[in-house]
Protein backbone atom coordinates (compact mmCIF):
# COMPACT_ATOMS: atom_id res chain seq x y z
CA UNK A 1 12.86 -14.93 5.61
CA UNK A 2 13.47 -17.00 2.52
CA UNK A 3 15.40 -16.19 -0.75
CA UNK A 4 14.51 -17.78 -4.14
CA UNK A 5 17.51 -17.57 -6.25
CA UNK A 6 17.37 -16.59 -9.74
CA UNK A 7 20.47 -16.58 -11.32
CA UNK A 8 20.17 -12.34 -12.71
CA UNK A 9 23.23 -10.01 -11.75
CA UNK A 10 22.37 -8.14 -8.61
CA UNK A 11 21.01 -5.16 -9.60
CA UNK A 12 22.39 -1.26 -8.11
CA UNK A 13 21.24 0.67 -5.20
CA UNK A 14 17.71 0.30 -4.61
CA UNK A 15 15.39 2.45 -2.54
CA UNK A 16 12.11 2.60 -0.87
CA UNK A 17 10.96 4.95 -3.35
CA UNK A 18 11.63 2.53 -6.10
CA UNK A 19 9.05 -0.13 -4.54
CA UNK A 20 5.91 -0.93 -4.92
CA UNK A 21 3.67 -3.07 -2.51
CA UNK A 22 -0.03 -4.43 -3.78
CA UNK A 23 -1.75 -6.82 -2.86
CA UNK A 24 -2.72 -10.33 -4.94
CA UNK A 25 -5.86 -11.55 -2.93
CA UNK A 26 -6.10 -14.56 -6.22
CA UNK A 27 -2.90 -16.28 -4.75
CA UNK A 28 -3.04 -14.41 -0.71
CA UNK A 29 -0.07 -12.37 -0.57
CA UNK A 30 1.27 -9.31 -0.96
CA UNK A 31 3.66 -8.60 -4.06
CA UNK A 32 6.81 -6.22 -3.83
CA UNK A 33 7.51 -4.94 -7.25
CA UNK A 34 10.74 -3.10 -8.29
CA UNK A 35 9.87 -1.78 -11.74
CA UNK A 36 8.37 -4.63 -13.60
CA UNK A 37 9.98 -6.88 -11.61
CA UNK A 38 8.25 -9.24 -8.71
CA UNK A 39 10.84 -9.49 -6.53
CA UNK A 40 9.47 -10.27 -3.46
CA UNK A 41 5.89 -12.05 -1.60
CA UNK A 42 3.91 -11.95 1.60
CA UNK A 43 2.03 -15.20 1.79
CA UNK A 44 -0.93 -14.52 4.33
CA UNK A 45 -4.67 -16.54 5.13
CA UNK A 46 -7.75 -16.17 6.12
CA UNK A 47 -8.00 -18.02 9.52
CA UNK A 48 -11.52 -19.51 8.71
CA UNK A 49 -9.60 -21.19 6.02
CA UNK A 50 -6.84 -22.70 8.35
CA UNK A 51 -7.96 -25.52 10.37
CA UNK A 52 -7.69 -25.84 14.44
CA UNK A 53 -8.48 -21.68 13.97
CA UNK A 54 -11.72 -19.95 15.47
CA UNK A 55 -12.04 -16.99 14.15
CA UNK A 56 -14.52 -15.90 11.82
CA UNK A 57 -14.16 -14.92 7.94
CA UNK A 58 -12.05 -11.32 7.68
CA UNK A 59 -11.69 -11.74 11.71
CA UNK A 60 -8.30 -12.49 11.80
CA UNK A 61 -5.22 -13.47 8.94
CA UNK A 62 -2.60 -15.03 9.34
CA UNK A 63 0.67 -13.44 7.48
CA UNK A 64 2.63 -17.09 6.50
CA UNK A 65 5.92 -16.57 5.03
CA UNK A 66 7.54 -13.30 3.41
CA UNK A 67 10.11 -14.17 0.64
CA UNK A 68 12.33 -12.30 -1.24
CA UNK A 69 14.43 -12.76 -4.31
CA UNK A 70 17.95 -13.95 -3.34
CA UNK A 71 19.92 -11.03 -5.51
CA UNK A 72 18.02 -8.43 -3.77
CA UNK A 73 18.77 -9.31 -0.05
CA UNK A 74 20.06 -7.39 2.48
CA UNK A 75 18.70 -4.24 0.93
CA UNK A 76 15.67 -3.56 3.71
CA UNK A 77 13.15 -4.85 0.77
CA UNK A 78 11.57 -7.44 3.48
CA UNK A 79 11.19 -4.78 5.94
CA UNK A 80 9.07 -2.60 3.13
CA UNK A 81 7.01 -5.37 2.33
CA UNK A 82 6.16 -6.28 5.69
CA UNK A 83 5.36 -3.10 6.67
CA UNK A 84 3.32 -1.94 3.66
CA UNK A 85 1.24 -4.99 4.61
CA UNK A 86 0.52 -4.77 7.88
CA UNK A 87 -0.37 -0.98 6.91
CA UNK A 88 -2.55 -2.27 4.57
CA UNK A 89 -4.54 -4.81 7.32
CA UNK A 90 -4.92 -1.53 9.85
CA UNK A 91 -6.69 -0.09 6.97
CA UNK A 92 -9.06 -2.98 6.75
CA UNK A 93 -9.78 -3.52 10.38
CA UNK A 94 -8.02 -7.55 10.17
CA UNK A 95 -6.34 -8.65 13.18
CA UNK A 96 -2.68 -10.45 12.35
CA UNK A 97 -1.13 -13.27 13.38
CA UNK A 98 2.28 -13.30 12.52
CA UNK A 99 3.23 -17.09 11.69
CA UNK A 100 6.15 -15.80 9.22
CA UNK A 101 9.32 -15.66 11.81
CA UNK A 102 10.26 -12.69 9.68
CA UNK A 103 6.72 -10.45 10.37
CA UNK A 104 7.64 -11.21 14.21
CA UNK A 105 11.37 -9.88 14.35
CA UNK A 106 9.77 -7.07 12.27
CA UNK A 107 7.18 -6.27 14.55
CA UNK A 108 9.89 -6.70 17.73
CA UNK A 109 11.60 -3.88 15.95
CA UNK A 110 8.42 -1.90 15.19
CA UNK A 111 5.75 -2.14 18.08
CA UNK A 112 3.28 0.38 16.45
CA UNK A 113 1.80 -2.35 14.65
CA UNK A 114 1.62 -4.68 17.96
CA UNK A 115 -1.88 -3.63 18.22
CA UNK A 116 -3.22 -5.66 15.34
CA UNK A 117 -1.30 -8.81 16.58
CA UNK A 118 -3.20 -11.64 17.70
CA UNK A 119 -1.37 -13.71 20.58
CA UNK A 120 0.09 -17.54 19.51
C-alpha cells in the first residue's frame, strides 16, 4: 500500500462507522471518504482496456493500487476500502484480479472474497 503525505496533523480515533466507500468510475477507483475528506483510493481497470488481457468488457477488472493518506495509516482504513470494493464487484457479477500487492495480503487474510479472484 502507498501513503501520499500531506502535511495535516493526524487526526483522533477513527472508525469504520466514520467511512465512507463510493465509487468514481470518471477516474476508476474507489474513494474512501472520512467526512469531507478523500483520504484514501482504489485504482482498478477494465481488462479490455489493459493490453496482453483477454477478457471481454465488464468480464474481468483489475484492482491496481490502493492508497491511502500518510496521516491516516495504520488505522485499518486500507482494509475498509478494499473490502467495500470487492463487496461492491460481487454485487456486479466482475471477476478481480488483484494486481495491488495490498488487495492480495487482504484477500490472504479474508478468503470469502477468493471466489471472485481471477488467477495471475
Amino acid at each position: 500500500m502507498d501513503h501520499i503525505p500531506n502535511g495535516s496533523e493526524s487526526p483522533g480515533s477513527v472508525t469504520a462507522a466514520d467511512a465512507r466507500v463510493l465509487d468514481n468510475p470518471a477516474h476508476e477507483r474507489f474513494d474512501l471518504w472520512l467526512g469531507d475528506e478523500l483520504v484514501g483510493i482504489l485504482g482498478y481497470r477494465d481488462e479490455d482496456d489493459i493490453p496482453g488481457f483477454t477478457a471481454g468488457p465488464g468480464e474481468v477488472v483489475a484492482f491496481m493500487h490502493t492508497v491511502v493518506k500518510e496521516d491516516f495509516g495504520g488505522r485499518g482504513l486500507a482494509a475498509i476500502l478494499v473490502g467495500e470494493a470487492l463487496g461492491s464487484a460481487r454485487e456486479r457479477g466482475w471477476k478481480v484480479r488483484p494486481i495491488c500487492t495490498y488487495v492480495r495480503r487482504y484477500v490472504a487474510s479474508n478468503p470469502a472474497h477468493l471466489d471472485i479472484l481471477v488467477a495471475e
